[in-house]
C-alpha atoms as a PDB file:
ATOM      1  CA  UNK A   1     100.864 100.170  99.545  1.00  0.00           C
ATOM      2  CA  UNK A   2     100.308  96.739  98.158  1.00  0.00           C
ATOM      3  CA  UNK A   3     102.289  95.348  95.862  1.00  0.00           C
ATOM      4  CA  UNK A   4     101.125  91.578  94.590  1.00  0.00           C
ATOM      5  CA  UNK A   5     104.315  89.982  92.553  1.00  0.00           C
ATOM      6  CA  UNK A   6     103.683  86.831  90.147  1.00  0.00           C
ATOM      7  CA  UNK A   7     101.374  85.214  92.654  1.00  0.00           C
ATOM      8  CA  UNK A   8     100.163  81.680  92.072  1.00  0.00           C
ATOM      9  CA  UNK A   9      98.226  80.116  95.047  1.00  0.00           C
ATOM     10  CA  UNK A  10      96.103  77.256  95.575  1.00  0.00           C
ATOM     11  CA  UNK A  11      94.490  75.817  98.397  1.00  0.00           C
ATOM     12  CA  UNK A  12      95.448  71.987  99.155  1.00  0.00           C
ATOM     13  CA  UNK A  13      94.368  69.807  96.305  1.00  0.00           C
ATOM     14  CA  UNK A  14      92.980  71.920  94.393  1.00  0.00           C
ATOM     15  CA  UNK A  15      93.515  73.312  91.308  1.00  0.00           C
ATOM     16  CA  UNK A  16      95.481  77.264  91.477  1.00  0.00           C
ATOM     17  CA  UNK A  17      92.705  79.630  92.205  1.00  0.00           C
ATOM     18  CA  UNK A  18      95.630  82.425  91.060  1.00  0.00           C
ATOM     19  CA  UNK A  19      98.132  82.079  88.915  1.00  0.00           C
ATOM     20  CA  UNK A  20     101.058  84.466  88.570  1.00  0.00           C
ATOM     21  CA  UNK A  21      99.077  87.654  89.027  1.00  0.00           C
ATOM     22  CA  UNK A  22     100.262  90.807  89.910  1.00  0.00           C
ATOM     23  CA  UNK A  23      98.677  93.789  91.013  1.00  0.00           C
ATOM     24  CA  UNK A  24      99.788  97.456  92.533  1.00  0.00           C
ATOM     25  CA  UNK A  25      97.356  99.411  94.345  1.00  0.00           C
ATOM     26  CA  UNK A  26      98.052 102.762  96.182  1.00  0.00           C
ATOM     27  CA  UNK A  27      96.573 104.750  99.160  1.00  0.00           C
ATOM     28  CA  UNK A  28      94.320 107.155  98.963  1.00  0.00           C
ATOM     29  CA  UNK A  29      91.409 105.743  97.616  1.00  0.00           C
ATOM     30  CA  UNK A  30      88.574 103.383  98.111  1.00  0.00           C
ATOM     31  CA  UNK A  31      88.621 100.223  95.865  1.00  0.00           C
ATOM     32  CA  UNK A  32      86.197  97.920  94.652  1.00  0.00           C
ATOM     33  CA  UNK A  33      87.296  94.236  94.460  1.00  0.00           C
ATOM     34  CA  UNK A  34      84.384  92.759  92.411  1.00  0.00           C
ATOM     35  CA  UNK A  35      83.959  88.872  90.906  1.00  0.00           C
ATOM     36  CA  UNK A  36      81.840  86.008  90.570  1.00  0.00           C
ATOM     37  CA  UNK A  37      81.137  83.598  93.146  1.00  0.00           C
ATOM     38  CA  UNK A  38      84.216  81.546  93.876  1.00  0.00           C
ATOM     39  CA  UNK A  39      86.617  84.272  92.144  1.00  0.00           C
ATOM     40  CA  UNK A  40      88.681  84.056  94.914  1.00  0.00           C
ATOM     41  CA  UNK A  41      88.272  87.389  96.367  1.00  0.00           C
ATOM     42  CA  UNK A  42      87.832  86.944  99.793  1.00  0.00           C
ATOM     43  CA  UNK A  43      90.873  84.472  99.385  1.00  0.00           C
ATOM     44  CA  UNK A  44      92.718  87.431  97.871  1.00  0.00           C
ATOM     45  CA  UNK A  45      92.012  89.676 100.572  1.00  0.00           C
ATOM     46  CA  UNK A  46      93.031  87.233 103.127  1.00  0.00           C
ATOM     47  CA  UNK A  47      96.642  86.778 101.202  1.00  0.00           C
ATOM     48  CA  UNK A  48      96.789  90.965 101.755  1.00  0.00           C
ATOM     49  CA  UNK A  49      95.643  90.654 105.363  1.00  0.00           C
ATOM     50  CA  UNK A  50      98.055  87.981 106.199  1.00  0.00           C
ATOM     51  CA  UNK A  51      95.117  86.049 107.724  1.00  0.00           C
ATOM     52  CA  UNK A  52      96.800  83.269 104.578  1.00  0.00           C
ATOM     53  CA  UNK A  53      99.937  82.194 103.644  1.00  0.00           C
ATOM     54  CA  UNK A  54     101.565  82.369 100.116  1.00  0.00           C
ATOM     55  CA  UNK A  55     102.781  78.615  99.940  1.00  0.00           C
ATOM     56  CA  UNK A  56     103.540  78.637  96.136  1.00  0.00           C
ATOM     57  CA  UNK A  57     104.942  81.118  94.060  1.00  0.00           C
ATOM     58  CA  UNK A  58     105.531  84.843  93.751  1.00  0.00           C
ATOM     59  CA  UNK A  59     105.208  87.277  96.618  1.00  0.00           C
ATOM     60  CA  UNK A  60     103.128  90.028  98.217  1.00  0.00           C
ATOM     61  CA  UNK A  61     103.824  93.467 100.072  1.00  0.00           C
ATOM     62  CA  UNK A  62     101.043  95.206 102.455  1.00  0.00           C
ATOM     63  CA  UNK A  63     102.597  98.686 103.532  1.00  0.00           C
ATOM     64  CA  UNK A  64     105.833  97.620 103.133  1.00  0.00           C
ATOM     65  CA  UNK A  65     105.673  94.148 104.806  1.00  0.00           C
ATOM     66  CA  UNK A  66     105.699  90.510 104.227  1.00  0.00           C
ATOM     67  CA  UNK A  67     101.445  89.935 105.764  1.00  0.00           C
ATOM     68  CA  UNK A  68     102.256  86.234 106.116  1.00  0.00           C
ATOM     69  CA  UNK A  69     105.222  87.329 108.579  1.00  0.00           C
ATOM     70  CA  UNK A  70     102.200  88.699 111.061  1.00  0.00           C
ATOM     71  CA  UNK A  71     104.451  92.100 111.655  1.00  0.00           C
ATOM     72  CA  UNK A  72     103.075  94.165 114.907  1.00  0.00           C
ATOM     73  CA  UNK A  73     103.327  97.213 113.195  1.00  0.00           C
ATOM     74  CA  UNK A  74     101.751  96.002 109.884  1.00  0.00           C
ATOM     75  CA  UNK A  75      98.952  94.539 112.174  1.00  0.00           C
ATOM     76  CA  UNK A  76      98.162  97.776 113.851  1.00  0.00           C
ATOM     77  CA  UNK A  77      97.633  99.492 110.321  1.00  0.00           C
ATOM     78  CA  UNK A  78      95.208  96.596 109.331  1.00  0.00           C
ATOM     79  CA  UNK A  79      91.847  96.223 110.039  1.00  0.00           C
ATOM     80  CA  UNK A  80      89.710  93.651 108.258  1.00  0.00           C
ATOM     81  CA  UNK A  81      85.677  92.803 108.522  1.00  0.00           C
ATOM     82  CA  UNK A  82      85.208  89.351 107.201  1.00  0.00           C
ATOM     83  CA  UNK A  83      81.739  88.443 105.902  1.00  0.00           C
ATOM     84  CA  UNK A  84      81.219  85.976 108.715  1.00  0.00           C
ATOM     85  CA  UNK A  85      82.176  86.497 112.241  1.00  0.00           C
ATOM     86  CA  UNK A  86      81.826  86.472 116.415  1.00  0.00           C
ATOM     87  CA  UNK A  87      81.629  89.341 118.500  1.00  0.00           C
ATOM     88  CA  UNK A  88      81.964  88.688 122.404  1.00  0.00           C
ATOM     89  CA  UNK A  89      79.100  89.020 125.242  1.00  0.00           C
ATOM     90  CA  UNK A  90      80.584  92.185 125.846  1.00  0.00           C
ATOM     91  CA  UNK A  91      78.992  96.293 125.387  1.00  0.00           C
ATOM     92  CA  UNK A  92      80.489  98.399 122.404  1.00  0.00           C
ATOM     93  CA  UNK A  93      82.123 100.670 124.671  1.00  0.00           C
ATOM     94  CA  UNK A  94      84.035  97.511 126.665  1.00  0.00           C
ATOM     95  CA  UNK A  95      85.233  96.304 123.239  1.00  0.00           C
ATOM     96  CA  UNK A  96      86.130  99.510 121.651  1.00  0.00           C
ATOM     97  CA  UNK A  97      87.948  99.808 125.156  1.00  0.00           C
ATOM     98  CA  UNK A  98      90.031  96.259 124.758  1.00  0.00           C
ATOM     99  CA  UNK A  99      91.474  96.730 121.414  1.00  0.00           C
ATOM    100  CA  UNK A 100      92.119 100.726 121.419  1.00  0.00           C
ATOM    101  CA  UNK A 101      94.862  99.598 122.734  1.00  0.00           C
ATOM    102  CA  UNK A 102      95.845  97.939 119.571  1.00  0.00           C
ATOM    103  CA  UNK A 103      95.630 101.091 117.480  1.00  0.00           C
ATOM    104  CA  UNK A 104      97.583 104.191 118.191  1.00  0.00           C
ATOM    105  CA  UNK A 105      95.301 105.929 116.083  1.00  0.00           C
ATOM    106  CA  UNK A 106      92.082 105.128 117.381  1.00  0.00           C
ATOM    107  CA  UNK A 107      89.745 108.248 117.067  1.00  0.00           C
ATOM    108  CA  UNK A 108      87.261 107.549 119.969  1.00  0.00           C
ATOM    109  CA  UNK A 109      85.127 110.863 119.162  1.00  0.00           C
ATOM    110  CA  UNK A 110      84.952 109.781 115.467  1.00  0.00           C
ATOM    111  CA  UNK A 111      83.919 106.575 116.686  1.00  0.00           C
ATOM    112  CA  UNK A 112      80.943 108.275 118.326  1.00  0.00           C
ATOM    113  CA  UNK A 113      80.145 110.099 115.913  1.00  0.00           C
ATOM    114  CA  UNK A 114      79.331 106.951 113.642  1.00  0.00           C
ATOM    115  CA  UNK A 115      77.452 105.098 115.718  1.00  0.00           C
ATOM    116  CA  UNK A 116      75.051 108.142 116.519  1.00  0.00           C
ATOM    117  CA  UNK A 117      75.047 107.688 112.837  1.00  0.00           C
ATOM    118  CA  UNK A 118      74.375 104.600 112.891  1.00  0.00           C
ATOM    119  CA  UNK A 119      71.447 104.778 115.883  1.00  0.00           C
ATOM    120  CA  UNK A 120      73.694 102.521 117.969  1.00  0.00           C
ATOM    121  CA  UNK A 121      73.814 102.795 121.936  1.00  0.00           C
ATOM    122  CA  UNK A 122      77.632 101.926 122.771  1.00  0.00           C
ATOM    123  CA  UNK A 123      76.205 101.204 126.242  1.00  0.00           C
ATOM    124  CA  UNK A 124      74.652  97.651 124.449  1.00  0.00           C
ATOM    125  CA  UNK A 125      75.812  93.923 124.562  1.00  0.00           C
ATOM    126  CA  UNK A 126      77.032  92.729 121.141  1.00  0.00           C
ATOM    127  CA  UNK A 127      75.331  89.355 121.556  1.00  0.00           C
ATOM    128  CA  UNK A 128      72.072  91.716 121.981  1.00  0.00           C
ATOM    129  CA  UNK A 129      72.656  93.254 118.507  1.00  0.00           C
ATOM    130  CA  UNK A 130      71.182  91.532 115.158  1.00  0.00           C
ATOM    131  CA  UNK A 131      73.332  90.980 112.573  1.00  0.00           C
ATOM    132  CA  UNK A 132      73.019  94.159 110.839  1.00  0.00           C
ATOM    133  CA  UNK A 133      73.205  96.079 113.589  1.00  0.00           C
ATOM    134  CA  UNK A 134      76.818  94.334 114.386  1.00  0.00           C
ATOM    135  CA  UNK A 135      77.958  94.782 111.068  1.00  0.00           C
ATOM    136  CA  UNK A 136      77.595  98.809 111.512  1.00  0.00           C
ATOM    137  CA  UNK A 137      79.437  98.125 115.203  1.00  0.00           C
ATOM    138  CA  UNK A 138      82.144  97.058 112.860  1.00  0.00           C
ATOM    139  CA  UNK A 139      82.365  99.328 110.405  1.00  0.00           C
ATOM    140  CA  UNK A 140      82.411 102.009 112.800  1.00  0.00           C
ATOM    141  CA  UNK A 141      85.510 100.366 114.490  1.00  0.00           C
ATOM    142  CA  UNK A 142      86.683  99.953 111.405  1.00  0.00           C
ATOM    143  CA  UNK A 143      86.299 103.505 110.155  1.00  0.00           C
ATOM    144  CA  UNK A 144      87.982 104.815 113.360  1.00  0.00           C
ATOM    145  CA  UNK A 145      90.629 102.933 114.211  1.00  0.00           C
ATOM    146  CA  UNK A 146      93.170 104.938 112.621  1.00  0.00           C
ATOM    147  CA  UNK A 147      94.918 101.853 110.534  1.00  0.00           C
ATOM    148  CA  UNK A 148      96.094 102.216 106.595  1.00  0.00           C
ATOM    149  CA  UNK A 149      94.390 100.247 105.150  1.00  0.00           C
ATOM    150  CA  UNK A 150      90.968  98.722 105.725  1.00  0.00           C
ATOM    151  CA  UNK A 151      89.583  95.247 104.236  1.00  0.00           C
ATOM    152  CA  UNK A 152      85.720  95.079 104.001  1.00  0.00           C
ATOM    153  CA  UNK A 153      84.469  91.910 102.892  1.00  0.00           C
ATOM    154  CA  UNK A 154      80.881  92.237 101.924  1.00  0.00           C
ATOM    155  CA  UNK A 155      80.266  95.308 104.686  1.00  0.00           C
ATOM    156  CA  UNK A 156      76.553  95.953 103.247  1.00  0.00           C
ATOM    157  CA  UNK A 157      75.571  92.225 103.916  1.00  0.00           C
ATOM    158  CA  UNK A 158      72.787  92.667 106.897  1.00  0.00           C
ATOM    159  CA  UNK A 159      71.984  96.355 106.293  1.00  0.00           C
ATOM    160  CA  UNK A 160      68.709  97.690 105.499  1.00  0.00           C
ATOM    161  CA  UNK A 161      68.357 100.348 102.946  1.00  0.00           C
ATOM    162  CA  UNK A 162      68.835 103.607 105.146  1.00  0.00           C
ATOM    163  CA  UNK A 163      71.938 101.568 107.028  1.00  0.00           C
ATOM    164  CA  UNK A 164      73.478 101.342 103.259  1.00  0.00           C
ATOM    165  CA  UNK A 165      72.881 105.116 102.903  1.00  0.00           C
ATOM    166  CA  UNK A 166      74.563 106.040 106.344  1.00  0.00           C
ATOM    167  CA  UNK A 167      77.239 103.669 105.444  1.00  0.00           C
ATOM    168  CA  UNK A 168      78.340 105.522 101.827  1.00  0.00           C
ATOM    169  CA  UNK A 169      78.006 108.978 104.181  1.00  0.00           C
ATOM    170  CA  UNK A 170      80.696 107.749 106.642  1.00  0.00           C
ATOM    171  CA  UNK A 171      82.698 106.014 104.653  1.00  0.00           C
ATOM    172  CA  UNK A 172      83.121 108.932 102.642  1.00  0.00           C
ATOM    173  CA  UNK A 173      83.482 111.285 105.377  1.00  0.00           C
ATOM    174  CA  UNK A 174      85.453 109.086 107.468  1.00  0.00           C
ATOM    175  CA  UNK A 175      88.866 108.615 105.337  1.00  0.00           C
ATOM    176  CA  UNK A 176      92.059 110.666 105.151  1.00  0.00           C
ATOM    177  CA  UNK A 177      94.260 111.208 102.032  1.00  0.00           C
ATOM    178  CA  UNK A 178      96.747 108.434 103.089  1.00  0.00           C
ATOM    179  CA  UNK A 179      94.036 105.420 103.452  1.00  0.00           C
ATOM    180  CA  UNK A 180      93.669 102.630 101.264  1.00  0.00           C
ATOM    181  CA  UNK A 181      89.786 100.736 101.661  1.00  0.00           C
ATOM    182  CA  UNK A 182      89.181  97.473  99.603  1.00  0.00           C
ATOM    183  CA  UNK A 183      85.557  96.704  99.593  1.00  0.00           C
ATOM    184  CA  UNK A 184      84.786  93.581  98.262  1.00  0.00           C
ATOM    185  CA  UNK A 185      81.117  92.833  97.896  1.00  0.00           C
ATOM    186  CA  UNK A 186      78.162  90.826  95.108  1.00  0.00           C
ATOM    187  CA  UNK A 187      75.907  94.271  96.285  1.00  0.00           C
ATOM    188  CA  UNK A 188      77.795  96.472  93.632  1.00  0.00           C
ATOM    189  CA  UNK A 189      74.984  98.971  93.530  1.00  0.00           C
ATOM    190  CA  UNK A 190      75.790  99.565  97.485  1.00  0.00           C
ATOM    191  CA  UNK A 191      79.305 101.013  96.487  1.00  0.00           C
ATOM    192  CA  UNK A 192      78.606 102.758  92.813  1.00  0.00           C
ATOM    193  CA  UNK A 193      78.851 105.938  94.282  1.00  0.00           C
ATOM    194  CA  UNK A 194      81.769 105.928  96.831  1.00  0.00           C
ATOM    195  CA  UNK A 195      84.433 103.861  94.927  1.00  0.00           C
ATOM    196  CA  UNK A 196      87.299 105.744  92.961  1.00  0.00           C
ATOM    197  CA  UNK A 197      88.598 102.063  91.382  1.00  0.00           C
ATOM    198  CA  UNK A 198      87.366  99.003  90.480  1.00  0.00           C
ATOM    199  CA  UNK A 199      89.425  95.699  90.476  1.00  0.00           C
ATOM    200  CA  UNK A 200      87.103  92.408  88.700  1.00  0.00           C
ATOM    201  CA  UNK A 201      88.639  89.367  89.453  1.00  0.00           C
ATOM    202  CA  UNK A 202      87.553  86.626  86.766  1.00  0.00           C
ATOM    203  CA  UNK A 203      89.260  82.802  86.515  1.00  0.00           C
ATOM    204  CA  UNK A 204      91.873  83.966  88.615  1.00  0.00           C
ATOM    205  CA  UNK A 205      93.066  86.896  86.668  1.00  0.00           C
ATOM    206  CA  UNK A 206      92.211  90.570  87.152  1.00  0.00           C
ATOM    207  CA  UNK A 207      90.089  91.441  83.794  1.00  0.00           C
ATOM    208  CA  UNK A 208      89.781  95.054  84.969  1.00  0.00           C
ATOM    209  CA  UNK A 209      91.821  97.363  87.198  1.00  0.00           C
ATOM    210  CA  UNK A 210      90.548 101.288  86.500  1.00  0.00           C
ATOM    211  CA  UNK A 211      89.789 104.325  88.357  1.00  0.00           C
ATOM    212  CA  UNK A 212      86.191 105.190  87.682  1.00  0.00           C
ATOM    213  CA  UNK A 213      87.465 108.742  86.257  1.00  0.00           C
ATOM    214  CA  UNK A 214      89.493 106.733  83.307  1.00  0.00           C
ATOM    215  CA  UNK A 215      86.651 104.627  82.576  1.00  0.00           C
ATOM    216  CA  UNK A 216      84.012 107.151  82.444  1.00  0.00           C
ATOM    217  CA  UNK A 217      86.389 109.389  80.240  1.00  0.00           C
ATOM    218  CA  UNK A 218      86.429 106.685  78.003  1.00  0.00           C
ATOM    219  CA  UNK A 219      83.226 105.065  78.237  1.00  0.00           C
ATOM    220  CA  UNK A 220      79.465 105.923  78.299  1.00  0.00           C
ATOM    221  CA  UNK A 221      76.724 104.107  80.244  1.00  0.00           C
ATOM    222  CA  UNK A 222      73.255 104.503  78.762  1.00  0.00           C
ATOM    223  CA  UNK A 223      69.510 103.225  78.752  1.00  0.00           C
ATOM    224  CA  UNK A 224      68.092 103.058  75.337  1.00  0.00           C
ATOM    225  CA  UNK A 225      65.308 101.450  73.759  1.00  0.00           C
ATOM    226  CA  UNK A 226      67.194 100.782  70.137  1.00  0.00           C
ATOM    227  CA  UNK A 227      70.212  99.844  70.835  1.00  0.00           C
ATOM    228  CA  UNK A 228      71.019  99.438  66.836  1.00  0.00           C
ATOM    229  CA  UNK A 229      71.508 103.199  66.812  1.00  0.00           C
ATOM    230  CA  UNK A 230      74.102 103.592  68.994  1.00  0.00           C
ATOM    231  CA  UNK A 231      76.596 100.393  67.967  1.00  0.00           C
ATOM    232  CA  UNK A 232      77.066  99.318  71.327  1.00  0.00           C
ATOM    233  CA  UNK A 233      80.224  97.720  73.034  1.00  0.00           C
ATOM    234  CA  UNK A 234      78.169  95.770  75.207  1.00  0.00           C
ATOM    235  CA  UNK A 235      74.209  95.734  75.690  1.00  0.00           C
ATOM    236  CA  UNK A 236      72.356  94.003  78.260  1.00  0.00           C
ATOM    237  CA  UNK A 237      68.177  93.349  77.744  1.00  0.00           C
ATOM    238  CA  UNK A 238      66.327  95.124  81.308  1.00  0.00           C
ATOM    239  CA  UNK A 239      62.442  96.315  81.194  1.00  0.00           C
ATOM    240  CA  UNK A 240      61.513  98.534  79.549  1.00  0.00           C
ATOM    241  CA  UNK A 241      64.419  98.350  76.854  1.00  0.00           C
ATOM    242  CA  UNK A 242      68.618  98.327  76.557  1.00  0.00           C
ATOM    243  CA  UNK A 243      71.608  99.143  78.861  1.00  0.00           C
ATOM    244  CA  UNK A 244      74.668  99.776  76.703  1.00  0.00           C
ATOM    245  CA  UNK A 245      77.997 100.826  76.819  1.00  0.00           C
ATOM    246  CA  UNK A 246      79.728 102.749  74.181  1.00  0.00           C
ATOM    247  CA  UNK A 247      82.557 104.909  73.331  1.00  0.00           C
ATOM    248  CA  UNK A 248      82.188 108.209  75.615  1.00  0.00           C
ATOM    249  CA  UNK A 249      82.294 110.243  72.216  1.00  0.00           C
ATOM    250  CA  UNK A 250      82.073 113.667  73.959  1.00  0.00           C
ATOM    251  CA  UNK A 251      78.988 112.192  75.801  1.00  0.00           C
ATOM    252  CA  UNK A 252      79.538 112.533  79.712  1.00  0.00           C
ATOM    253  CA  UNK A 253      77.505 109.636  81.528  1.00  0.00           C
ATOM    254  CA  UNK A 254      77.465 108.278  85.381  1.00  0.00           C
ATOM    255  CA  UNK A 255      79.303 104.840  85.997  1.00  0.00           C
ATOM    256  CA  UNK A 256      76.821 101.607  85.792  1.00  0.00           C
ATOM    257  CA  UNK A 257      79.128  99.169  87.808  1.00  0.00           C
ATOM    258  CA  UNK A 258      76.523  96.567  87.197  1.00  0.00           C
ATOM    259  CA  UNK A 259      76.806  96.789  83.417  1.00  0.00           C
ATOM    260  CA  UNK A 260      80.615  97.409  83.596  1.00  0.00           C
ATOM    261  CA  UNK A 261      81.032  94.310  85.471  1.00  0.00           C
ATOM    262  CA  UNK A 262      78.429  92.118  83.188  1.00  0.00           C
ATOM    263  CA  UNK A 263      80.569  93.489  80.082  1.00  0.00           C
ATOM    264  CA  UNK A 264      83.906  92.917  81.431  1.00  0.00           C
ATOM    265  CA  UNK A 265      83.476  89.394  82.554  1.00  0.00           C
ATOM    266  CA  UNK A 266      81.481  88.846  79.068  1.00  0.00           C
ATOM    267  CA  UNK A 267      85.317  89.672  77.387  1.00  0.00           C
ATOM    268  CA  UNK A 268      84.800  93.851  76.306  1.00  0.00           C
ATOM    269  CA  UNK A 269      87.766  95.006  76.956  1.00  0.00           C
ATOM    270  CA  UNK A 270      88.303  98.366  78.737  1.00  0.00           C
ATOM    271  CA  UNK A 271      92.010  99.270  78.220  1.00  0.00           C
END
């Protein structure tokens, strides 16, 4: 579904923020793009989108298509939330009804469904909403618009902590087998529970690139309070006492993204 090929790319005199990478993701699942600030992964995202073009070297493939080409048909299986952005004076139902157009597969009862979900009137002006209350607009648009693959950059930015609860229970009741969502976000703790792979994006080279079954096969995530007994990996001080990783050793334990990220841009190495 996306295919990145020996990508180097830098914006105007700058150094390369990438540099030759290359990357393979299929459909079917919901990914995690995680990274510092300045990683470069909203850059990346925009590279996938098409929304930038790859001046320098290497290549990439969205769904079979060059993104930088701006293909009707790949368009029309895109649909990206950017962090920042402008919705017109308009009501939900008058935007949903401009751009359903757009989308053959535009599921307008789904799209209900959400925002009744979401405790959203379609009958309101966007410029009326807050912030948070737009941001669930769009990721109900998003969810039922029918396209491949969907681009969230930081989609829990603005929500309160029931919004971030509704938003795990559509997103993961929203999807069919064929999808692909990238969720890139700093909230990792918003996402934990809905992601089937994480991607960490460090100095311009992916560090990580998993399914969360793999790693938690492999790996266990604990709280301790004496860490020296368990010869930890990794082990990070929080009140109260330790959060390690170790070797799974027959010991079944839920994913810590938070820990797995700390230790993987910290150099343990998860392969």
């Amino acid at each position: 579904m996306i295919k990145i090929d020996q990508l180097t790319f830098a914006y105007r005199k700058q150094s390369a923020l990438y540099n030759q990478l290359t990357l393979d993701i299929q459909g079917g699942s919901i990914v995690g793009l995680l990274g510092k600030n300045g990683a470069g992964k909203t850059t990346l995202l925009k590279l996938i989108a098409g929304l930038l073009q790859t001046q320098d070297k290497g290549s990439i493939e969205t769904l079979g298509f060059k993104p930088g080409c701006r293909n009707p048909e790949l368009l029309r299986d895109i649909f990206f939330i950017p962090e920042e952005f402008e919705l017109p004076s308009v009501s939900m139902k008058d935007f949903v009804s401009a751009i359903r157009g757009f989308y053959p597969g535009f599921d307008t009862k789904k799209m209900d469904r959400i925002l009744l979900d979401f405790e959203l009137d379609p009958g309101r002006k966007l410029n009326k909403l807050s912030y948070g209350q737009k941001k669930k607009f769009l990721i109900a648009v998003t969810l039922s618009c029918g396209s491949k693959l969907l681009i969230l950059d930081e989609p829990t930015n603005g929500l309160d902590i029931p919004s971030k609860a509704v938003f795990r229970k559509v997103i993961s009741g929203a999807l069919t087998e064929d999808q692909l969502v990238l969720i890139s976000t700093h909230q990792v703790k918003d996402i934990e529970t809905i992601i089937d792979k994480v991607i960490i994006v460090d100095q311009g080279t992916i560090i990580l690139n998993h399914s969360i079954y793999d790693i938690t096969e492999k790996f266990s995530f604990k709280s301790v309070t004496d860490p020296d007994k368990y010869q930890p990996l990794y082990q990070e001080a929080v009140p109260g006492g330790y959060k390690i990783v170790t070797p799974r050793n027959g010991e079944e334990t839920d994913l810590d993204i938070e820990i797995l990220f700390n230790a993987a841009t910290k150099g343990i190495n998860f392969d």
